[in-house]
PDB file of N, CA and C in Angstrom:
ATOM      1  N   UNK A   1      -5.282   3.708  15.917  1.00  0.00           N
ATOM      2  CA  UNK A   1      -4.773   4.839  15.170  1.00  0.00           C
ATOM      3  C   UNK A   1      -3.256   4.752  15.097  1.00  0.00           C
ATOM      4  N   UNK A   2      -3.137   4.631  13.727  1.00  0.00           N
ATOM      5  CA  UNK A   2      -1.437   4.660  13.857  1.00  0.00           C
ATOM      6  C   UNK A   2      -0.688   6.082  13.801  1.00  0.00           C
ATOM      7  N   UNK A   3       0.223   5.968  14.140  1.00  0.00           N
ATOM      8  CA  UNK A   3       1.206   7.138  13.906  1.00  0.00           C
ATOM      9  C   UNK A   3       2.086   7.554  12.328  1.00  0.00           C
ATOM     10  N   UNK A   4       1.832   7.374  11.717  1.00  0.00           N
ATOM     11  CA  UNK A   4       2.485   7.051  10.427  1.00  0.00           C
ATOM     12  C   UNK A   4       1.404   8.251   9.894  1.00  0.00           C
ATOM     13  N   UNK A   5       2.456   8.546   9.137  1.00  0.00           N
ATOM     14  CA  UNK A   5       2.022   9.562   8.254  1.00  0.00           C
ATOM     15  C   UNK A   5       1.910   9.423   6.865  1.00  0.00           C
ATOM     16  N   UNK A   6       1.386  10.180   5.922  1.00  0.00           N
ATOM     17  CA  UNK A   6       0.513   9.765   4.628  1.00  0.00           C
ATOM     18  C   UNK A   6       1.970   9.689   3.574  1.00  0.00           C
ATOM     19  N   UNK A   7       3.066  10.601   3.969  1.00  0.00           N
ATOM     20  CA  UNK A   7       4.376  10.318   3.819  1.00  0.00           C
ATOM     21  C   UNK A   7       4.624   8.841   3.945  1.00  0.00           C
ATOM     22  N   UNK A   8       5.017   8.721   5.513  1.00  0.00           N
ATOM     23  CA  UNK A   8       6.347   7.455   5.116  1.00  0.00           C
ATOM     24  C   UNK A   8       5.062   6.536   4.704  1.00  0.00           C
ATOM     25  N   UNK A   9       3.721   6.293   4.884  1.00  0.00           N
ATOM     26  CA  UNK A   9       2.965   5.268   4.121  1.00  0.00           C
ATOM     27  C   UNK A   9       3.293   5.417   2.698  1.00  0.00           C
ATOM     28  N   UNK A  10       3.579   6.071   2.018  1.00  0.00           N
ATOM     29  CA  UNK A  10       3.739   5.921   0.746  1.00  0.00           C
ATOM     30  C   UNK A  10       5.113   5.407   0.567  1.00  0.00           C
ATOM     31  N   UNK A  11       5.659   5.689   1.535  1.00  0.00           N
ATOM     32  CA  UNK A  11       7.289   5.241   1.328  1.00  0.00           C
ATOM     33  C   UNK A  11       7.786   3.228   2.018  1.00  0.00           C
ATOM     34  N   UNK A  12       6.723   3.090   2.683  1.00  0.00           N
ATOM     35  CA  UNK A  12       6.803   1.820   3.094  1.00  0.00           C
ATOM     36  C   UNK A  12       6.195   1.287   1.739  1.00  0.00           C
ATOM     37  N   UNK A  13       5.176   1.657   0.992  1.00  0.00           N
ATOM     38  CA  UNK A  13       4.433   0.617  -0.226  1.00  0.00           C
ATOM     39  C   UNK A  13       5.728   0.926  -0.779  1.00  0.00           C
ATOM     40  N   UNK A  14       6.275   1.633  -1.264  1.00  0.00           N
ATOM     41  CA  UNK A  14       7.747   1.589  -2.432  1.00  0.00           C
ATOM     42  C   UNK A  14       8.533   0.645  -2.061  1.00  0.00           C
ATOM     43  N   UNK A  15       9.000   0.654  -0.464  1.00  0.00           N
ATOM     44  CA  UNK A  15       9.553  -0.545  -0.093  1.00  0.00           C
ATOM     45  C   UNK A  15       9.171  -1.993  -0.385  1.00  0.00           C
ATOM     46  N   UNK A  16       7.921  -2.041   0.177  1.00  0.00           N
ATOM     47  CA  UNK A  16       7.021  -3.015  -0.050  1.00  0.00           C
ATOM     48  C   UNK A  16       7.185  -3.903  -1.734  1.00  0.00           C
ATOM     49  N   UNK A  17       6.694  -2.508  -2.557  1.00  0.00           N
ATOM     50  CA  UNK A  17       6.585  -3.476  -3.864  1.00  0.00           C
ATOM     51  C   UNK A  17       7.955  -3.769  -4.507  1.00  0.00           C
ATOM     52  N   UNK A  18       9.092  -3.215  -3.859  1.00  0.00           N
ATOM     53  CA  UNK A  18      10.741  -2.996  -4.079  1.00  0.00           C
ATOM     54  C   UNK A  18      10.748  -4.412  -3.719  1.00  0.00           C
ATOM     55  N   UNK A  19      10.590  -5.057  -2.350  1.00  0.00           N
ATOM     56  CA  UNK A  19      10.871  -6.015  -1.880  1.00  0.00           C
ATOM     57  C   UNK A  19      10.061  -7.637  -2.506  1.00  0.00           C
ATOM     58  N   UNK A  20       9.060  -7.202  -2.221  1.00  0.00           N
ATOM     59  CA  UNK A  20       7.583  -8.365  -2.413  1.00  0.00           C
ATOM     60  C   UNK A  20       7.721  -8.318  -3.844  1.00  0.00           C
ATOM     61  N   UNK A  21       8.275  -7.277  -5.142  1.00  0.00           N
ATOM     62  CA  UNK A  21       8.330  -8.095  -6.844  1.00  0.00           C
ATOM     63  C   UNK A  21       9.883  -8.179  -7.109  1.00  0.00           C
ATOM     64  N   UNK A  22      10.913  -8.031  -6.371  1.00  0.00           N
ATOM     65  CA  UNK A  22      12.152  -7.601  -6.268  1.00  0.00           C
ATOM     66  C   UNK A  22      12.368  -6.534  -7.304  1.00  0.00           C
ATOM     67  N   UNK A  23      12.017  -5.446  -7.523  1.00  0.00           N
ATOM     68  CA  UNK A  23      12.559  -4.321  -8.238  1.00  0.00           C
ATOM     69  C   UNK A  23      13.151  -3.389  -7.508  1.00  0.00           C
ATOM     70  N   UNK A  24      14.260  -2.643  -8.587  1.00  0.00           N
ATOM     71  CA  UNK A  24      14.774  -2.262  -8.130  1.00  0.00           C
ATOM     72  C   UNK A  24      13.811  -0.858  -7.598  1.00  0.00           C
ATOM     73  N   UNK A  25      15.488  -0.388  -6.841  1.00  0.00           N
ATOM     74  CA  UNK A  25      15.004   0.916  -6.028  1.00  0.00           C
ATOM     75  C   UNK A  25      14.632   2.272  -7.282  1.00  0.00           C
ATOM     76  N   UNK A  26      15.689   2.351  -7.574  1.00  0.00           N
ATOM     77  CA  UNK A  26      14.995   3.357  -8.805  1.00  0.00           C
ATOM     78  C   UNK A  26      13.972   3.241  -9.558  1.00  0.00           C
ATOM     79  N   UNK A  27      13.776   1.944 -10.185  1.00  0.00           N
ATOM     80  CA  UNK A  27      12.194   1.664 -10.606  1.00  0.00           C
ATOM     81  C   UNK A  27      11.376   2.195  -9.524  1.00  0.00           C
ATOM     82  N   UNK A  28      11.062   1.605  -8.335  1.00  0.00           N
ATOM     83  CA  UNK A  28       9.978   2.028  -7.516  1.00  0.00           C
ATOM     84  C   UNK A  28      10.039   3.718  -7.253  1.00  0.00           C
ATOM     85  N   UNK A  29      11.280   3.690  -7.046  1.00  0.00           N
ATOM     86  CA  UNK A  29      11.471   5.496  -6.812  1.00  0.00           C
ATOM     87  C   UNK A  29      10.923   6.485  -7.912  1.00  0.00           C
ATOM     88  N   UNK A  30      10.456   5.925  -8.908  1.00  0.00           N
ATOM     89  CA  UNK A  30      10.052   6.400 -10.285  1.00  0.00           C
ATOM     90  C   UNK A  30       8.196   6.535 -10.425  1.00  0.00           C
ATOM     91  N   UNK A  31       7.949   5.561  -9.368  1.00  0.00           N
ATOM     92  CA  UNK A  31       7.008   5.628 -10.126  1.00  0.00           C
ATOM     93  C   UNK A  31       5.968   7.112  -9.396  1.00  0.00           C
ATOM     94  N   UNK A  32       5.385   7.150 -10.104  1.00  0.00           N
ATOM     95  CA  UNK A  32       4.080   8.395 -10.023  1.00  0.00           C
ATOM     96  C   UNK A  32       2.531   7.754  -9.610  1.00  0.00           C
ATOM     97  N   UNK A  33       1.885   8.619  -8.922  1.00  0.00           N
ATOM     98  CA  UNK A  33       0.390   7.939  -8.472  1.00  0.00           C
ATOM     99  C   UNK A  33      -0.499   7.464  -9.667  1.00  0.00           C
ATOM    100  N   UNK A  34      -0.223   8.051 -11.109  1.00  0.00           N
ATOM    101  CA  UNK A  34      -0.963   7.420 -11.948  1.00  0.00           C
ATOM    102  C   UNK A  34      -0.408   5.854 -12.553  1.00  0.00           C
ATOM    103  N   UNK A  35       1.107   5.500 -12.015  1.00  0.00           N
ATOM    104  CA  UNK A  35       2.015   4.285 -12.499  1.00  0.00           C
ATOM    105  C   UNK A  35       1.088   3.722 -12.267  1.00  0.00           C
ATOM    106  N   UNK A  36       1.095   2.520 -13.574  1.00  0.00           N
ATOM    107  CA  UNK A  36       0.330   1.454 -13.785  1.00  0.00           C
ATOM    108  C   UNK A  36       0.943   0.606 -12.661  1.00  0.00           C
ATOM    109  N   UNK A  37       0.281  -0.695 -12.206  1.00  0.00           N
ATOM    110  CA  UNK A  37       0.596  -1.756 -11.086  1.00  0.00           C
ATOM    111  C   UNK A  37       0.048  -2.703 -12.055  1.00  0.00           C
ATOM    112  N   UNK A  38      -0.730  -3.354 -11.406  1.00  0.00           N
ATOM    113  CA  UNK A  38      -1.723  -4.326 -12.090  1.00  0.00           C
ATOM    114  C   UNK A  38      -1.936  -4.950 -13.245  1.00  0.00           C
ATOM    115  N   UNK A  39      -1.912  -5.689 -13.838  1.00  0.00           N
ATOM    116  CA  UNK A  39      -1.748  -5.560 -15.798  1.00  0.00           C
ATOM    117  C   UNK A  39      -0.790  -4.591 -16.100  1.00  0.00           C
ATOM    118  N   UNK A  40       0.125  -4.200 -15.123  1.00  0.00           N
ATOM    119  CA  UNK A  40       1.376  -2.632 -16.284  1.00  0.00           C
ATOM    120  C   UNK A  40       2.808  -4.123 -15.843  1.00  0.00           C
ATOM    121  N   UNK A  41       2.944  -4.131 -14.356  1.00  0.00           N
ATOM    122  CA  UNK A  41       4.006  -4.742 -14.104  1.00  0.00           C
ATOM    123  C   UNK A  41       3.702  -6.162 -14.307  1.00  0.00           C
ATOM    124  N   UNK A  42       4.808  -6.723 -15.517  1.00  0.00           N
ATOM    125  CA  UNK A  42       4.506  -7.857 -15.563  1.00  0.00           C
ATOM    126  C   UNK A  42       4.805  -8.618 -13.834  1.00  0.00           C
ATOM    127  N   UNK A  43       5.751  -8.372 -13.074  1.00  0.00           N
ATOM    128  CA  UNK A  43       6.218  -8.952 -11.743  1.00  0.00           C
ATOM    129  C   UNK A  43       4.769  -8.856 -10.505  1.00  0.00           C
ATOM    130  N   UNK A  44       3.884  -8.329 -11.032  1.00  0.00           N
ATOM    131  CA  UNK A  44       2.305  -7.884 -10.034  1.00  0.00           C
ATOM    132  C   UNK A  44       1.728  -8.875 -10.736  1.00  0.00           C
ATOM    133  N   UNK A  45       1.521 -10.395 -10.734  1.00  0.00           N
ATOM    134  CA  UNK A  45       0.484 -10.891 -11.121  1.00  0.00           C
ATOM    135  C   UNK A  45      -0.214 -11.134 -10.650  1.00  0.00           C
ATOM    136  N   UNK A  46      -1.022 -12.443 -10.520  1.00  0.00           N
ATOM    137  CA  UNK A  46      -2.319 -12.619  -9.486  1.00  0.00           C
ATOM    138  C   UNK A  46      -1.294 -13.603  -8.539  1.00  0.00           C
ATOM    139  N   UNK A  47      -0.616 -14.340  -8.745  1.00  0.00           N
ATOM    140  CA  UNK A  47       0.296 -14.811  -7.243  1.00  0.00           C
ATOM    141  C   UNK A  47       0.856 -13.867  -6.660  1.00  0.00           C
ATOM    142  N   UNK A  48       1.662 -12.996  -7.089  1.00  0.00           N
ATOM    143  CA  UNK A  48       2.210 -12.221  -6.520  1.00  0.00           C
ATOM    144  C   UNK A  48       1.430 -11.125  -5.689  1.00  0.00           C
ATOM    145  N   UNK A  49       0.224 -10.940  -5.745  1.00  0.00           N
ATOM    146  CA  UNK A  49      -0.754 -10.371  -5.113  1.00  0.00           C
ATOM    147  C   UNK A  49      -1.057 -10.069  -3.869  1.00  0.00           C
ATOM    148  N   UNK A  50      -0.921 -11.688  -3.743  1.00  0.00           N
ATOM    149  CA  UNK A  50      -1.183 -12.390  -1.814  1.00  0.00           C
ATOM    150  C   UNK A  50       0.058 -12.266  -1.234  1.00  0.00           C
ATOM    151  N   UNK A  51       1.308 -12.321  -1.632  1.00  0.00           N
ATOM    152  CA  UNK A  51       2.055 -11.717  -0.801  1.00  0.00           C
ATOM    153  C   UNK A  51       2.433 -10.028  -0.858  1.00  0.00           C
ATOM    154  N   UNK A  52       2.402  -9.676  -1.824  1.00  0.00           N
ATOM    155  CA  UNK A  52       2.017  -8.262  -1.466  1.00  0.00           C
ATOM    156  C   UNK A  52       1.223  -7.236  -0.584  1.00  0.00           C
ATOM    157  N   UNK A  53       0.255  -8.285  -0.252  1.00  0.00           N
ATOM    158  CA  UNK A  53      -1.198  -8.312   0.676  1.00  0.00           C
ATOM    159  C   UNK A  53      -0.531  -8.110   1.878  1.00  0.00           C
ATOM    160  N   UNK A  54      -0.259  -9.385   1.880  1.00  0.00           N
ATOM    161  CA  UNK A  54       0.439  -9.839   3.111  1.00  0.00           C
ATOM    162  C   UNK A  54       1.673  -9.411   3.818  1.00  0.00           C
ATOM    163  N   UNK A  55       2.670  -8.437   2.850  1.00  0.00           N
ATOM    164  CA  UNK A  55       3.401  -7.675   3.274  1.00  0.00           C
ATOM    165  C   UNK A  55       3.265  -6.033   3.989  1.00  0.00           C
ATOM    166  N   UNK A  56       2.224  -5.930   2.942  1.00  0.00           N
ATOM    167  CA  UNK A  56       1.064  -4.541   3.634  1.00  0.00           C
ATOM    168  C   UNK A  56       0.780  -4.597   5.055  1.00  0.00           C
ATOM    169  N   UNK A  57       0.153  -5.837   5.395  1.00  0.00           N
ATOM    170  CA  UNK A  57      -0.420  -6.238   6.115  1.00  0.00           C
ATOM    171  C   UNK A  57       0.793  -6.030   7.144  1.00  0.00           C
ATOM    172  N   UNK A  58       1.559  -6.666   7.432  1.00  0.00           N
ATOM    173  CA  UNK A  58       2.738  -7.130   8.194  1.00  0.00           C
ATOM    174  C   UNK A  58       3.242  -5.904   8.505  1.00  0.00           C
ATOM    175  N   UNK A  59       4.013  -4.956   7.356  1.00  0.00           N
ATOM    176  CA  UNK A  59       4.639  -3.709   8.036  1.00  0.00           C
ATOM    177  C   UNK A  59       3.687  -2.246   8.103  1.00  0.00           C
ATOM    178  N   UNK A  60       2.356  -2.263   7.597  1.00  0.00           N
ATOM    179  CA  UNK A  60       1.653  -1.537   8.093  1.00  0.00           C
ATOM    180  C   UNK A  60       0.881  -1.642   9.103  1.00  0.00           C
ATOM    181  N   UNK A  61       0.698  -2.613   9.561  1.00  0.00           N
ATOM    182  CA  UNK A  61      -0.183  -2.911  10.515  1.00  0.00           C
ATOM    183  C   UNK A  61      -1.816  -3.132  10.577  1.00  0.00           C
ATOM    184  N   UNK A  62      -1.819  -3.543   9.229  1.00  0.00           N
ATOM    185  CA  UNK A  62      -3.131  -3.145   8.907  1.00  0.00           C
ATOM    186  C   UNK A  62      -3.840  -4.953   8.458  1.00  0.00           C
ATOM    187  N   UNK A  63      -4.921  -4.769   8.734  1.00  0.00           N
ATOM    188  CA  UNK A  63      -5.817  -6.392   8.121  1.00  0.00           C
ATOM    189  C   UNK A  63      -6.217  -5.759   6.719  1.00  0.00           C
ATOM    190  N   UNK A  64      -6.340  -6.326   5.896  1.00  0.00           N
ATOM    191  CA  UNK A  64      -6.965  -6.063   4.826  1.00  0.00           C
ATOM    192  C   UNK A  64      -7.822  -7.474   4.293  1.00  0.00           C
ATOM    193  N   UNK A  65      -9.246  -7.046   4.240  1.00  0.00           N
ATOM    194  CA  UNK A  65     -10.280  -7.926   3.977  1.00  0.00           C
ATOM    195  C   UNK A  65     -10.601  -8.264   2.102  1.00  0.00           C
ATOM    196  N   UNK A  66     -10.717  -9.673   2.182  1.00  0.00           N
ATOM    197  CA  UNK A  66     -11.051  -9.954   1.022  1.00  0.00           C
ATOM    198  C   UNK A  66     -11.851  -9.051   0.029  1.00  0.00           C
ATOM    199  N   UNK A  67     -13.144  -8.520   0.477  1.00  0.00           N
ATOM    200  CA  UNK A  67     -13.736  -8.030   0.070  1.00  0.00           C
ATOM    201  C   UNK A  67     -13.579  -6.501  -0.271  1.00  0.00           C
ATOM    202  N   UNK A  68     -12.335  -5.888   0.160  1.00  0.00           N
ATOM    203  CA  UNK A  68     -11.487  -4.865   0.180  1.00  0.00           C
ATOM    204  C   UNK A  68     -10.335  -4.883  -0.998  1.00  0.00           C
ATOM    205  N   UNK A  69     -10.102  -5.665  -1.316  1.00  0.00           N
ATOM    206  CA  UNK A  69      -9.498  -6.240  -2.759  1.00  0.00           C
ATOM    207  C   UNK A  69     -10.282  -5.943  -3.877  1.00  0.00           C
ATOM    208  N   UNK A  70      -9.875  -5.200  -5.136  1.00  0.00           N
ATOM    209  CA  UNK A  70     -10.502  -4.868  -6.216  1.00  0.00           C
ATOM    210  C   UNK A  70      -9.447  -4.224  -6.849  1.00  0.00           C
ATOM    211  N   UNK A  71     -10.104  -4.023  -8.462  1.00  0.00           N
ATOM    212  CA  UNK A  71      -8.842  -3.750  -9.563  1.00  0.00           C
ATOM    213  C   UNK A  71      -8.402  -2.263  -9.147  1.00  0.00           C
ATOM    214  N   UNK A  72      -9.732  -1.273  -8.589  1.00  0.00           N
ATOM    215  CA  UNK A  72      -8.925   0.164  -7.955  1.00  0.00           C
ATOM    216  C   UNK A  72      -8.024   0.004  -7.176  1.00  0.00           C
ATOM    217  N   UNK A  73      -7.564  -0.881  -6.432  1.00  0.00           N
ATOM    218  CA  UNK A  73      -6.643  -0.707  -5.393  1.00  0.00           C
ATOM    219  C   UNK A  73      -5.156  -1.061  -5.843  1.00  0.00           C
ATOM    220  N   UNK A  74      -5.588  -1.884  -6.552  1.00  0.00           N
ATOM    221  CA  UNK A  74      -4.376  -2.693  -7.093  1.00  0.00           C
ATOM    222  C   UNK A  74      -3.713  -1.755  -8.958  1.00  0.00           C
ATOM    223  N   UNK A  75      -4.582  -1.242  -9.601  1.00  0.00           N
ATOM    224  CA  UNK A  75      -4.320  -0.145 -10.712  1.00  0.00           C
ATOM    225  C   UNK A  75      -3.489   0.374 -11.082  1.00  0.00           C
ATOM    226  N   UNK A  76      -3.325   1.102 -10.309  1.00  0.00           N
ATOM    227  CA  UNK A  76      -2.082   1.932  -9.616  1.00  0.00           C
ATOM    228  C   UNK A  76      -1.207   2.365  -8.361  1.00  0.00           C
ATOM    229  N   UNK A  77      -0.053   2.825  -8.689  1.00  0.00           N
ATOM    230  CA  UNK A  77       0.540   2.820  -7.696  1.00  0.00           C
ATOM    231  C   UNK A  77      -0.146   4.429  -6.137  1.00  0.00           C
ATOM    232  N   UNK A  78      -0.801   5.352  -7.028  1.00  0.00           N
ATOM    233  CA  UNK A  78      -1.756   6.211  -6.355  1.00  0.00           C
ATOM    234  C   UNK A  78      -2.671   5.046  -5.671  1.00  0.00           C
ATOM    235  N   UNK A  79      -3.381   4.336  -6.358  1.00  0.00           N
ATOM    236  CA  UNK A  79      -4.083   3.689  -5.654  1.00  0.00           C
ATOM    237  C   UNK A  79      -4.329   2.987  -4.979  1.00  0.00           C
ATOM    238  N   UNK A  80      -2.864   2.293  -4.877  1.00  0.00           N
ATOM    239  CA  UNK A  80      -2.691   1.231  -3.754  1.00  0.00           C
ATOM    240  C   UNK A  80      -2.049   2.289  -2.499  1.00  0.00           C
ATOM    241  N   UNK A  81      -1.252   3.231  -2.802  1.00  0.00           N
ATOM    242  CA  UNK A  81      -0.710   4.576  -1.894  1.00  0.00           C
ATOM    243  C   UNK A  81      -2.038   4.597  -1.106  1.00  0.00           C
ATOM    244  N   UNK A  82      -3.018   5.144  -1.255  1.00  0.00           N
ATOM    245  CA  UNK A  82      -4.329   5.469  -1.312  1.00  0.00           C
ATOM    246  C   UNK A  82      -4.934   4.421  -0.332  1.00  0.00           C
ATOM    247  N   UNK A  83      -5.332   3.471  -0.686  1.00  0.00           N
ATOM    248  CA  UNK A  83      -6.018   2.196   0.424  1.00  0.00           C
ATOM    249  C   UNK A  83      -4.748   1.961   1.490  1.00  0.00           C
ATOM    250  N   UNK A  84      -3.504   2.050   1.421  1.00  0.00           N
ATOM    251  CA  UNK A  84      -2.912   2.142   2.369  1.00  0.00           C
ATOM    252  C   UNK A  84      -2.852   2.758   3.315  1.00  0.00           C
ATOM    253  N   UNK A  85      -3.137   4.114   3.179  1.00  0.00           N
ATOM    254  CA  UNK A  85      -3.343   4.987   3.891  1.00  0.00           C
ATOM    255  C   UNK A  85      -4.831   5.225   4.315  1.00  0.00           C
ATOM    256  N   UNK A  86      -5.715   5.011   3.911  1.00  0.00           N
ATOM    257  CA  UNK A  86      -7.376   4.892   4.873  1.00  0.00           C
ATOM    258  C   UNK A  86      -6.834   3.657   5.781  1.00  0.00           C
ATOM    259  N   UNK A  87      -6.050   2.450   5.214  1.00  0.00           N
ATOM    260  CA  UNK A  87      -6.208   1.472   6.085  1.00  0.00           C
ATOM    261  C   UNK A  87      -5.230   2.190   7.419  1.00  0.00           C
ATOM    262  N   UNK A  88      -4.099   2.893   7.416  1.00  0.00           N
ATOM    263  CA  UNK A  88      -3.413   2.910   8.397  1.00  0.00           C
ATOM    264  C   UNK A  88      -4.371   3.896   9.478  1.00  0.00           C
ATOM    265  N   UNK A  89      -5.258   4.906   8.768  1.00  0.00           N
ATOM    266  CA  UNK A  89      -5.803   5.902   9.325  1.00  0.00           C
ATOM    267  C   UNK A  89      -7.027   5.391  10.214  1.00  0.00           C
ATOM    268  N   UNK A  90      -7.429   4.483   9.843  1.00  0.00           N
ATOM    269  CA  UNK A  90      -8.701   3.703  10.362  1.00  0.00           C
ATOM    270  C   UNK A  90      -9.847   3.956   9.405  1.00  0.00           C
TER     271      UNK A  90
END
């Protein structure tokens, strides 16, 4: 059980996709839970994916399983907010 709250989890993915597609801070600071990700940002492609994964992974603390990967998660920026936070919660 982590300590992190449904807050700064949303605020580490901003970091996250700030860092892992290099955009800027105001872009990420912009976006809304319905912001497109996936097919919206050209910088989210399918390489850029696995390290995004993998950055999740790293400063959330969380494993995330192949089979846990799908276009809902990745959609939007709600929706990746969203699997971040069940994953930190258990």
């Amino acid at each position: 059980m982590s300590d992190l709250t449904d807050a700064s989890v949303e605020s580490k993915v901003r970091d996250i996709l700030r860092d892992a597609l290099g955009l800027s801070a105001e872009r990420v600071s912009s976006f809304s839970d319905s912001s497109g990700l996936f097919g919206t940002l050209p910088e989210l492609d399918s390489m850029a994916v696995a390290g995004l994964l993998t950055e999740l992974e790293d400063r959330l603390g969380i494993i995330v399983d192949d089979d846990e990967i799908d276009v809902d998660m990745l959609e939007s920026f709600g929706g990746l907010v969203a699997f971040a936070q069940r994953k930190v919660a258990g």
